[in-house]
PDB file of N, CA and C in Angstrom:
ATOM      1  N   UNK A   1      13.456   1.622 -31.758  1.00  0.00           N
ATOM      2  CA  UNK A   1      13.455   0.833 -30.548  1.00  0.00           C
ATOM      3  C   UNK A   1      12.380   1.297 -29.573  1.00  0.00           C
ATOM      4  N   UNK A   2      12.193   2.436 -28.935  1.00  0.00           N
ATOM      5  CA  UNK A   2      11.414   3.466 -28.001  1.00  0.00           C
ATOM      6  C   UNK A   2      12.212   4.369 -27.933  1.00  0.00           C
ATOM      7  N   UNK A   3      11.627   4.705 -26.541  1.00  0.00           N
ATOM      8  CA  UNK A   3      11.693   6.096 -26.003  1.00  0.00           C
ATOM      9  C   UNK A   3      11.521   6.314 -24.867  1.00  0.00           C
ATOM     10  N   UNK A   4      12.724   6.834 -23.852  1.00  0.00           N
ATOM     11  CA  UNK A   4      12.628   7.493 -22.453  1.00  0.00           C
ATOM     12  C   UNK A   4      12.888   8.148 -21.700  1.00  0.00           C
ATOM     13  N   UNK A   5      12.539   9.223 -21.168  1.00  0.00           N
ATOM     14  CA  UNK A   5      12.204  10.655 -21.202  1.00  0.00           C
ATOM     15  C   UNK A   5      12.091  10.954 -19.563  1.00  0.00           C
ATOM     16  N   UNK A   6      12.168  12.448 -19.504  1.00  0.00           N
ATOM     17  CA  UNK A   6      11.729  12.742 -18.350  1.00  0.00           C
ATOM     18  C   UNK A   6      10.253  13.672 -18.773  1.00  0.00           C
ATOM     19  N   UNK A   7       9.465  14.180 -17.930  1.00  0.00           N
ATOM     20  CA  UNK A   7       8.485  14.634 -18.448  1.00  0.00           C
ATOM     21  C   UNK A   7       7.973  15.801 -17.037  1.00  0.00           C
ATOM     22  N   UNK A   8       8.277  17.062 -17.314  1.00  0.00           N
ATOM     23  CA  UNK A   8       7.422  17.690 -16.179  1.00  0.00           C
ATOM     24  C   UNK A   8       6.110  18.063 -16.299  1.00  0.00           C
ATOM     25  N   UNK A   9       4.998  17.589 -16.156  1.00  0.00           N
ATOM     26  CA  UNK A   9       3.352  18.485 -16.006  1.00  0.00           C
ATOM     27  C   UNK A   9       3.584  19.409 -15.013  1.00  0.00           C
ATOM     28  N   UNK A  10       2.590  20.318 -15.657  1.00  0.00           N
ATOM     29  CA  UNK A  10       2.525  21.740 -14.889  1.00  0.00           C
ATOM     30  C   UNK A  10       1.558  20.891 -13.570  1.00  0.00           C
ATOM     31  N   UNK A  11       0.640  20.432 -13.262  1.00  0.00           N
ATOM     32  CA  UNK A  11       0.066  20.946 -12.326  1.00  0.00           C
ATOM     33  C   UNK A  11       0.740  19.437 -11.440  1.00  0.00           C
ATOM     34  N   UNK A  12       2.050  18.861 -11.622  1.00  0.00           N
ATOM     35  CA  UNK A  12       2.704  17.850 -10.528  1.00  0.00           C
ATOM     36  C   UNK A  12       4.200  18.393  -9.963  1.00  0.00           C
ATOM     37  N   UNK A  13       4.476  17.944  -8.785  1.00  0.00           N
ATOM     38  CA  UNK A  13       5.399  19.158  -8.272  1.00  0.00           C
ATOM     39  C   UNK A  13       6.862  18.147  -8.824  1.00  0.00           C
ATOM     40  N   UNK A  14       6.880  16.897  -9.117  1.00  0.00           N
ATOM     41  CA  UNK A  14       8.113  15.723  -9.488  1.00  0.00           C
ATOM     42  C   UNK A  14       7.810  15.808 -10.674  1.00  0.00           C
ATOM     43  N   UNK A  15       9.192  16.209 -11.159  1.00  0.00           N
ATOM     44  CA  UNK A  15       8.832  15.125 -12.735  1.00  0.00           C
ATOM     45  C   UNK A  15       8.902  14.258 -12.875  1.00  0.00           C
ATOM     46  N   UNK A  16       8.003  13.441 -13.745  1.00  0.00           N
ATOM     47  CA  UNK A  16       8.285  11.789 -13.830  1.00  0.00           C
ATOM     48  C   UNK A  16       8.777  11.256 -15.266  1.00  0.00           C
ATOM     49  N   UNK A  17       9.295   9.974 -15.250  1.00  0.00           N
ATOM     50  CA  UNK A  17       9.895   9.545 -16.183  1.00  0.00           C
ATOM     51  C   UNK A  17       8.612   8.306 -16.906  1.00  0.00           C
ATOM     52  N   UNK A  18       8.988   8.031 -17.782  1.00  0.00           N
ATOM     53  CA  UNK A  18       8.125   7.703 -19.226  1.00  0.00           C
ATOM     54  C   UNK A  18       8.968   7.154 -19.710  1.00  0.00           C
ATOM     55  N   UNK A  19       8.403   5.589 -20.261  1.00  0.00           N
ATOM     56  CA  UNK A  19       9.055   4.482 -21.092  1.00  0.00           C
ATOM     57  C   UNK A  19       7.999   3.874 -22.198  1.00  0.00           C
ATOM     58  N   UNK A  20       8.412   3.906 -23.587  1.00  0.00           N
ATOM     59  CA  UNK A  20       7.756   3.093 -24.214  1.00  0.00           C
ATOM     60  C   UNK A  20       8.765   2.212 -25.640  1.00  0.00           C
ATOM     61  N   UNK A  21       8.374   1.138 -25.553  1.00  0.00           N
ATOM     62  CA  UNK A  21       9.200   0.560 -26.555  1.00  0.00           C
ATOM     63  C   UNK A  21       8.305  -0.652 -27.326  1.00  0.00           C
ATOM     64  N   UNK A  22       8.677  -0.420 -28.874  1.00  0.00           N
ATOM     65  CA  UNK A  22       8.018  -1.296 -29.708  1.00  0.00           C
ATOM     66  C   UNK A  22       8.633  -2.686 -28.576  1.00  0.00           C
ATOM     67  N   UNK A  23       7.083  -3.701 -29.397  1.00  0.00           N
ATOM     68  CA  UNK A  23       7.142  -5.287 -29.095  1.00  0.00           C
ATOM     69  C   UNK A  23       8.338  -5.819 -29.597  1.00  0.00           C
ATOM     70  N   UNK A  24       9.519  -5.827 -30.566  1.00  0.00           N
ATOM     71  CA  UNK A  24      10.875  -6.702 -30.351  1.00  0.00           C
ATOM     72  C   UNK A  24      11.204  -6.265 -29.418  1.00  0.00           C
ATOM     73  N   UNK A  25      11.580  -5.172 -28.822  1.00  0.00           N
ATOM     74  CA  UNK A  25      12.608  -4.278 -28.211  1.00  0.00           C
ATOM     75  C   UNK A  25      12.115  -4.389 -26.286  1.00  0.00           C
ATOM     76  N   UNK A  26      10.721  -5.407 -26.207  1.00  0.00           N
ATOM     77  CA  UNK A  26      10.616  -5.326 -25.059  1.00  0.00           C
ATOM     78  C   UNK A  26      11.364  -6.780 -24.617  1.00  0.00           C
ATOM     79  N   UNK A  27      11.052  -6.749 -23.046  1.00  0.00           N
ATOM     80  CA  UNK A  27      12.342  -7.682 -22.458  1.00  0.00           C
ATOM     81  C   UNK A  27      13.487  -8.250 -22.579  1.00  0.00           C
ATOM     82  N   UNK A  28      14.204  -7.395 -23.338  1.00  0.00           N
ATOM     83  CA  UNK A  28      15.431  -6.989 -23.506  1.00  0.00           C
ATOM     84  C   UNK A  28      16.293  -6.628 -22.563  1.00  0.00           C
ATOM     85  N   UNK A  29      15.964  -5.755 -21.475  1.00  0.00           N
ATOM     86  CA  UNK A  29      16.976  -4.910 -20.905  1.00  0.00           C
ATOM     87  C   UNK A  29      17.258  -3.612 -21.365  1.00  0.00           C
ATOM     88  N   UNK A  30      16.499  -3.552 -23.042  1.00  0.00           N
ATOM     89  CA  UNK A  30      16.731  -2.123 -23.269  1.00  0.00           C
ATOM     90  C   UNK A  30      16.144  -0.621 -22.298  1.00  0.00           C
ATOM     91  N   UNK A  31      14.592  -0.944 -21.960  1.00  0.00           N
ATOM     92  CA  UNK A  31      13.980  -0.219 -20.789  1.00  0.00           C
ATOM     93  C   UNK A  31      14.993   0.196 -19.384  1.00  0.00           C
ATOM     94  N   UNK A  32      15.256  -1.037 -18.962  1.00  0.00           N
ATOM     95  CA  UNK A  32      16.210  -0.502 -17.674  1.00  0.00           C
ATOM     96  C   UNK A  32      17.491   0.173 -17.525  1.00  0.00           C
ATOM     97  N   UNK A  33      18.085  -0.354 -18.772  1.00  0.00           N
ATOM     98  CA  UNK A  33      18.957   0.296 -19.239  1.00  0.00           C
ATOM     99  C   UNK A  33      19.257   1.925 -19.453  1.00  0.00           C
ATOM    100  N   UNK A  34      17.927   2.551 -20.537  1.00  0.00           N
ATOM    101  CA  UNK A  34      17.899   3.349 -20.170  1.00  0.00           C
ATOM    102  C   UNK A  34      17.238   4.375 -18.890  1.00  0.00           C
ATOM    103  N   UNK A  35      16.189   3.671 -18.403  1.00  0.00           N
ATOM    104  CA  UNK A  35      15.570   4.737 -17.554  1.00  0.00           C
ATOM    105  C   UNK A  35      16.572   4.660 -16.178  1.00  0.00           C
ATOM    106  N   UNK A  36      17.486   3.560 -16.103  1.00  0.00           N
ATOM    107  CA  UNK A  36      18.671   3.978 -14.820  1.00  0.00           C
ATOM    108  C   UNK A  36      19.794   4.859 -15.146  1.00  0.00           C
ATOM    109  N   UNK A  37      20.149   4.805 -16.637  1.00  0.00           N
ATOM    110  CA  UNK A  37      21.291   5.961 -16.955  1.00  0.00           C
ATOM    111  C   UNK A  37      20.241   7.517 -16.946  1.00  0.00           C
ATOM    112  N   UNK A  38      18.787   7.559 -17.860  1.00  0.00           N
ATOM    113  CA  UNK A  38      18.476   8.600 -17.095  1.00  0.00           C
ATOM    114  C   UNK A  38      17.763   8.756 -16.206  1.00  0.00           C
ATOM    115  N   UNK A  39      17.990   8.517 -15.219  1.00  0.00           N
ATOM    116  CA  UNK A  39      18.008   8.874 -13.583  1.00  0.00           C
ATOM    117  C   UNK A  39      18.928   9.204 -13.063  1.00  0.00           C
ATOM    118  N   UNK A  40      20.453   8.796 -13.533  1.00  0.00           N
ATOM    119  CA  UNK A  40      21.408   9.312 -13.300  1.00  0.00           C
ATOM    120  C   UNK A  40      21.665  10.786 -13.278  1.00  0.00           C
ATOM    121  N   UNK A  41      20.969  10.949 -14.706  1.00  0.00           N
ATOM    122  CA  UNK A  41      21.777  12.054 -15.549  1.00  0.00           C
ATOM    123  C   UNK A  41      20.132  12.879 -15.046  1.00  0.00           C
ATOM    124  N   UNK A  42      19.453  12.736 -14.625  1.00  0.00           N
ATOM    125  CA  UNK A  42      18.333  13.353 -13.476  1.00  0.00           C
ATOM    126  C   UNK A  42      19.094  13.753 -12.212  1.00  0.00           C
ATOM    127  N   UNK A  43      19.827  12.879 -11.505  1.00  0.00           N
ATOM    128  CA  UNK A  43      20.210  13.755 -10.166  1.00  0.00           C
ATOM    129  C   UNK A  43      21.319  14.375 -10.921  1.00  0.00           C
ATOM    130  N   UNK A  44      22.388  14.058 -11.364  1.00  0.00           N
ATOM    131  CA  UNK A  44      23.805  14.708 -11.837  1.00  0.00           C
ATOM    132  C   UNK A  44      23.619  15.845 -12.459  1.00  0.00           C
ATOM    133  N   UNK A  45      23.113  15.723 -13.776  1.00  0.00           N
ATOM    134  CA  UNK A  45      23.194  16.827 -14.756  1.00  0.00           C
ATOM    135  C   UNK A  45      21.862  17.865 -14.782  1.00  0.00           C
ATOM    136  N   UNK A  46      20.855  17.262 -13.805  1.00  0.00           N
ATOM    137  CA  UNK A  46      19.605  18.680 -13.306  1.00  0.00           C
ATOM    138  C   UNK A  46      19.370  18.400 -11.946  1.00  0.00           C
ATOM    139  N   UNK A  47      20.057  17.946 -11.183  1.00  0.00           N
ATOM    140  CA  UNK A  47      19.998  18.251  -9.429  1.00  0.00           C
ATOM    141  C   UNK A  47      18.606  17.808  -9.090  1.00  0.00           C
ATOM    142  N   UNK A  48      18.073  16.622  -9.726  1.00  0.00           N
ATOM    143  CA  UNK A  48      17.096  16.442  -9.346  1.00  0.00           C
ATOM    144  C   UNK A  48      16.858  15.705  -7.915  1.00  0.00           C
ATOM    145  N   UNK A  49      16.178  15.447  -7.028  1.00  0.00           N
ATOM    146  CA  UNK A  49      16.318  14.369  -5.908  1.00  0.00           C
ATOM    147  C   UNK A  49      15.099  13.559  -5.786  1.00  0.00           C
ATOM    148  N   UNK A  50      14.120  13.326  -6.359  1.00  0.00           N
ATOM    149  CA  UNK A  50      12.816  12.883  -6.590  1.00  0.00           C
ATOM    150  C   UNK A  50      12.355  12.255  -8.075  1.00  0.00           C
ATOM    151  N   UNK A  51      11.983  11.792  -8.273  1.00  0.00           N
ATOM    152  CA  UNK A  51      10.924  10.989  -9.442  1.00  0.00           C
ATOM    153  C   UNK A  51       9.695  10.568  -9.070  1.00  0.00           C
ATOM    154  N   UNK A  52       8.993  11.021 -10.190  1.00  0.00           N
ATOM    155  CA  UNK A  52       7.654  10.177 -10.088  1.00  0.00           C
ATOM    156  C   UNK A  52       7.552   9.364 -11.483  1.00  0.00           C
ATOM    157  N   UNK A  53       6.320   8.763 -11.393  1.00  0.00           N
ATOM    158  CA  UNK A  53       6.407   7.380 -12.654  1.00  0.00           C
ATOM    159  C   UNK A  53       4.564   7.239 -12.453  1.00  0.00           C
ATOM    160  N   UNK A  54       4.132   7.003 -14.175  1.00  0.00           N
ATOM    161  CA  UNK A  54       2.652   6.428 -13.839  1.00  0.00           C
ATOM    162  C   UNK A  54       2.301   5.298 -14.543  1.00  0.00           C
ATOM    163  N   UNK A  55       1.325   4.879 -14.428  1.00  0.00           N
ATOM    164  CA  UNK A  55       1.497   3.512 -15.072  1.00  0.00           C
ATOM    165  C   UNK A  55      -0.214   2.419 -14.811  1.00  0.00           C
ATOM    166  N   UNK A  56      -0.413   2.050 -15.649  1.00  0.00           N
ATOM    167  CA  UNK A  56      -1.708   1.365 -15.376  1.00  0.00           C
ATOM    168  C   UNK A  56      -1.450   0.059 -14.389  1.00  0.00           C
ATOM    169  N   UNK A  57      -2.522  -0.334 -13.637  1.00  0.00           N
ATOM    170  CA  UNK A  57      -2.423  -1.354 -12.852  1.00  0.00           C
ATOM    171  C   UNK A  57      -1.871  -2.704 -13.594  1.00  0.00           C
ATOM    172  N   UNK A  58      -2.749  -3.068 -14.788  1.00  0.00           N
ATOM    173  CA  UNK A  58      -2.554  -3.880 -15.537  1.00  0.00           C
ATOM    174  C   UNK A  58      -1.213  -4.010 -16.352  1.00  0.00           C
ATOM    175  N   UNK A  59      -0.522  -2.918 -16.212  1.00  0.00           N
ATOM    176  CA  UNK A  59       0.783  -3.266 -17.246  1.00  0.00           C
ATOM    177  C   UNK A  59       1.683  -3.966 -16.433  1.00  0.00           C
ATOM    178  N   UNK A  60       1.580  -5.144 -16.049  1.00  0.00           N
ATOM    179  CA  UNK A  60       2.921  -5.688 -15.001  1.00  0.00           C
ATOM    180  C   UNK A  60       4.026  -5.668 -15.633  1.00  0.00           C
ATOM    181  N   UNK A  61       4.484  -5.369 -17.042  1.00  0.00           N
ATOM    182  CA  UNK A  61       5.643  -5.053 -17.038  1.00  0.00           C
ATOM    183  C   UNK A  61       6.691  -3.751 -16.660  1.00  0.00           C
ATOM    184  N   UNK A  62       6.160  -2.568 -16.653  1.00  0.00           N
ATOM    185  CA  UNK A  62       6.546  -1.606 -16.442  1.00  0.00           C
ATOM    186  C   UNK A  62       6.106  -1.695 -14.702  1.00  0.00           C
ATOM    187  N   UNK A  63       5.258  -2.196 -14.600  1.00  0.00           N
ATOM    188  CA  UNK A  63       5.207  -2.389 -12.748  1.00  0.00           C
ATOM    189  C   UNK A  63       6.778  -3.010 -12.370  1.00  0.00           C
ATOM    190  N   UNK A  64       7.188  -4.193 -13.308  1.00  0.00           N
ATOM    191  CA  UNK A  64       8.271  -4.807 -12.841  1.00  0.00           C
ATOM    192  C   UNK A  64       9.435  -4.130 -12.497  1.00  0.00           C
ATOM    193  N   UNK A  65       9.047  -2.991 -14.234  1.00  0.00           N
ATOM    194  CA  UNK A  65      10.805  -2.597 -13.850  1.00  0.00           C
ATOM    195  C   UNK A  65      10.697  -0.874 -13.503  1.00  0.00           C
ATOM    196  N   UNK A  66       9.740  -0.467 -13.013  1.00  0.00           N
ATOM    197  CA  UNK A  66      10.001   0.507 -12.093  1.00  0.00           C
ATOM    198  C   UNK A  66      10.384  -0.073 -11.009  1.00  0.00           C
ATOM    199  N   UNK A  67       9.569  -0.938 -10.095  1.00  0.00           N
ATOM    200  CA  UNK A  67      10.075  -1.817  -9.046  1.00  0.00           C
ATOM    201  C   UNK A  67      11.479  -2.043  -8.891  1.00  0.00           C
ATOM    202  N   UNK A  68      12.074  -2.757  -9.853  1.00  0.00           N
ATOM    203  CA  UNK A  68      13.342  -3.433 -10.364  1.00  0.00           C
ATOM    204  C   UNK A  68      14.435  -1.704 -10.630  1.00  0.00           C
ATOM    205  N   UNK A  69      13.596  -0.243 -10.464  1.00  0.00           N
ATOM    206  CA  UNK A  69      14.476   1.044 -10.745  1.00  0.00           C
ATOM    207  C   UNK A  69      14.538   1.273  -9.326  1.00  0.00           C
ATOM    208  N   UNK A  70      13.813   0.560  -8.039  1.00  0.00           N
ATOM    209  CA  UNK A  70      13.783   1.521  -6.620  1.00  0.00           C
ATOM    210  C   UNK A  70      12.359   2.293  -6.585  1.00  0.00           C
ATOM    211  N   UNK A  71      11.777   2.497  -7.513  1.00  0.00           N
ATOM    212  CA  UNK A  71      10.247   3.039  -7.412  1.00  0.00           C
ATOM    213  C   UNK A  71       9.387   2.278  -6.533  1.00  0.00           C
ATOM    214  N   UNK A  72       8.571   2.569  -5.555  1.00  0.00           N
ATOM    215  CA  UNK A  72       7.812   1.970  -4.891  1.00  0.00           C
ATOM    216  C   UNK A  72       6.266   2.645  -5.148  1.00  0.00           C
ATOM    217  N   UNK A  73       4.812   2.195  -5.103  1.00  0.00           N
ATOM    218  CA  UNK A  73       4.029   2.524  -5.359  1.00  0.00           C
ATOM    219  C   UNK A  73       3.510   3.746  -4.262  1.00  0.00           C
ATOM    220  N   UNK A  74       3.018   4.710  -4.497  1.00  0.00           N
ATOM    221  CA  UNK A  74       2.716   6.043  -3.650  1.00  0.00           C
ATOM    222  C   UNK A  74       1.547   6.363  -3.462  1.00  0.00           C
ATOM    223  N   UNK A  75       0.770   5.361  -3.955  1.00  0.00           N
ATOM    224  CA  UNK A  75      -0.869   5.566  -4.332  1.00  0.00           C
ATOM    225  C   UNK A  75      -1.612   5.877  -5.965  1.00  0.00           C
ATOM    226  N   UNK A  76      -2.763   5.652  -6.202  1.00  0.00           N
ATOM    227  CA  UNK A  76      -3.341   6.402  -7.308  1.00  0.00           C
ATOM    228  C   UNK A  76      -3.664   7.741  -7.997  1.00  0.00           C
ATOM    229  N   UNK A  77      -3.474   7.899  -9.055  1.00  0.00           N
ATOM    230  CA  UNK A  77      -3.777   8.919  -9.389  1.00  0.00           C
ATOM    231  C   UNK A  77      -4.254   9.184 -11.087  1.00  0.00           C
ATOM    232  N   UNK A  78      -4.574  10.616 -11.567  1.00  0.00           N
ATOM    233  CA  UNK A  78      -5.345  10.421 -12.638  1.00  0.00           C
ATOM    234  C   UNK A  78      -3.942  11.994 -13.136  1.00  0.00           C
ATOM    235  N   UNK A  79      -4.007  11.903 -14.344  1.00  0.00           N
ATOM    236  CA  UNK A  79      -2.992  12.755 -15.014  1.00  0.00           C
ATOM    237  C   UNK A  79      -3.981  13.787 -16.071  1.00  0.00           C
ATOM    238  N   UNK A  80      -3.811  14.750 -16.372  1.00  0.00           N
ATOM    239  CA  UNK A  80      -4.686  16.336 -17.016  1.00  0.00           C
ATOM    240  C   UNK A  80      -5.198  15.178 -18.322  1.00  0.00           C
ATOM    241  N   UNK A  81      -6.320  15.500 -18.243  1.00  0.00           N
ATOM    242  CA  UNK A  81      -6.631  15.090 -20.328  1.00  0.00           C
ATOM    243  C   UNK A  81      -6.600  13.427 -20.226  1.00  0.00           C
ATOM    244  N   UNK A  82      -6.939  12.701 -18.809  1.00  0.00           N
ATOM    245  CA  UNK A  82      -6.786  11.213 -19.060  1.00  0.00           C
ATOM    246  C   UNK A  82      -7.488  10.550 -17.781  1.00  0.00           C
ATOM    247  N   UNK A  83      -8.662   9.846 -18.439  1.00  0.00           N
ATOM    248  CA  UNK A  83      -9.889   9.598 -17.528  1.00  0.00           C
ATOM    249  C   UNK A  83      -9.037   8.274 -16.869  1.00  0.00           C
ATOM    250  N   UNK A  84      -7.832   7.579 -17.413  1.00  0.00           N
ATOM    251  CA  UNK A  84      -7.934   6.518 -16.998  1.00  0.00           C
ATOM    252  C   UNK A  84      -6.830   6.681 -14.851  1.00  0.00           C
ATOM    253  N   UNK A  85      -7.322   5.692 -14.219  1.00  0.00           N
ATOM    254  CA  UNK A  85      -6.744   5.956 -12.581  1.00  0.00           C
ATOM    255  C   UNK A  85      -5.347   5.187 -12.898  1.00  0.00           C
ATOM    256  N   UNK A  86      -4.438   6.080 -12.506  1.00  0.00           N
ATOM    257  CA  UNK A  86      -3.101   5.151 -12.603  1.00  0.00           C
ATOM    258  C   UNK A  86      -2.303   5.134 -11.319  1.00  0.00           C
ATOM    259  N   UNK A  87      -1.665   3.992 -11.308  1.00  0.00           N
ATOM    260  CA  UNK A  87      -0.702   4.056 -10.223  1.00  0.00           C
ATOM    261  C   UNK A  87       0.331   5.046 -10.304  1.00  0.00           C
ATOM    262  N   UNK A  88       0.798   5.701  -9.094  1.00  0.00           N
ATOM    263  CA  UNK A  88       1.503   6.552  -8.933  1.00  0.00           C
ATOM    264  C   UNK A  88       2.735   5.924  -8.129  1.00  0.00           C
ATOM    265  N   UNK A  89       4.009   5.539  -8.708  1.00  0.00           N
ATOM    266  CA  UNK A  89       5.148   5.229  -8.006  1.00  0.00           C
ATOM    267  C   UNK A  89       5.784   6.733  -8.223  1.00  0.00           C
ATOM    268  N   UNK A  90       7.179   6.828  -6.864  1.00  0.00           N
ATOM    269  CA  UNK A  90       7.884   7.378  -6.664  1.00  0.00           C
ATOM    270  C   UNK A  90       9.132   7.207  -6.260  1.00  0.00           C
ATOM    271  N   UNK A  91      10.249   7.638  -6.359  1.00  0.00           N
ATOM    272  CA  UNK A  91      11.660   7.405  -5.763  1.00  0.00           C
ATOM    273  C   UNK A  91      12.254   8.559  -5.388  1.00  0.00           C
ATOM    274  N   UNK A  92      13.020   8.303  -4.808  1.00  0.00           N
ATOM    275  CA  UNK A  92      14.031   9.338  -4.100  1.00  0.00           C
ATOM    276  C   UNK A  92      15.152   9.078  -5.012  1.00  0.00           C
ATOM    277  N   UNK A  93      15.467   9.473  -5.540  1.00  0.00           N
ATOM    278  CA  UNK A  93      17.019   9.344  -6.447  1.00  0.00           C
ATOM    279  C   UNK A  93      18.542   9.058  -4.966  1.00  0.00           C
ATOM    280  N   UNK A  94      18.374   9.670  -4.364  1.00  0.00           N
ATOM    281  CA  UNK A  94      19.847   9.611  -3.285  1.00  0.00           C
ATOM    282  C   UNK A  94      19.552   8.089  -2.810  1.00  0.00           C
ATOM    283  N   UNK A  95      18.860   7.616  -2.557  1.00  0.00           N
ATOM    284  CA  UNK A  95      18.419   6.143  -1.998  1.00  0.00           C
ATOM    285  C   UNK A  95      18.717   5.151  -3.007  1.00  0.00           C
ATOM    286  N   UNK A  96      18.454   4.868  -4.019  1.00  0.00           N
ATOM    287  CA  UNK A  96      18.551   4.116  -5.272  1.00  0.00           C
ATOM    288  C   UNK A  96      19.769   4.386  -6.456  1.00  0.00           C
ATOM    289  N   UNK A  97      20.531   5.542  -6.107  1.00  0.00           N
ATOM    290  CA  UNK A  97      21.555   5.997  -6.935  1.00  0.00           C
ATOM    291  C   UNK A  97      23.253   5.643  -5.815  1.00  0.00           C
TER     292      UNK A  97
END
């Protein structure tokens, strides 16, 4: 189906979460599904209170449903080992949970 994850880089102070899912398995509901149970299990089961999320300008689907998680855009940014500029959303977990 995919895969979705939390992910910490060393040199970002949030960890952010990461979604990818083969072409049947998209617009489904499977994506939101999981990246809101783990966000849950982000504040509950590791005390987290923050997320970050990255994402190319062009992918309006994952624009949608971070949007559609409480993520709002935070500005651009570029990630270790990856020339390409990505949007940088963020959430507060206590606000959206």
């Amino acid at each position: 189906m995919g895969t979705c994850g939390l992910y910490h880089r060393e040199d970002r102070e949030d960890p952010d979460i990461g979604f990818a899912f083969l072409p049947n398995f998209i617009g489904k509901g499977y994506a939101f599904e999981a990246a809101q149970r783990l966000m849950v299990a982000a504040k509950e089961s590791y005390g987290l209170s923050d997320l970050s999320a990255y994402t190319l300008n062009t992918n309006l689907g994952s624009k949608k449903l971070l949007e559609g998680l409480g993520f709002s855009v935070n500005g651009l940014s570029r990630l270790p080992n990856n020339e390409e500029e990505l949007l940088h959303y963020f959430c507060t977990l206590t606000e959206v949970l």
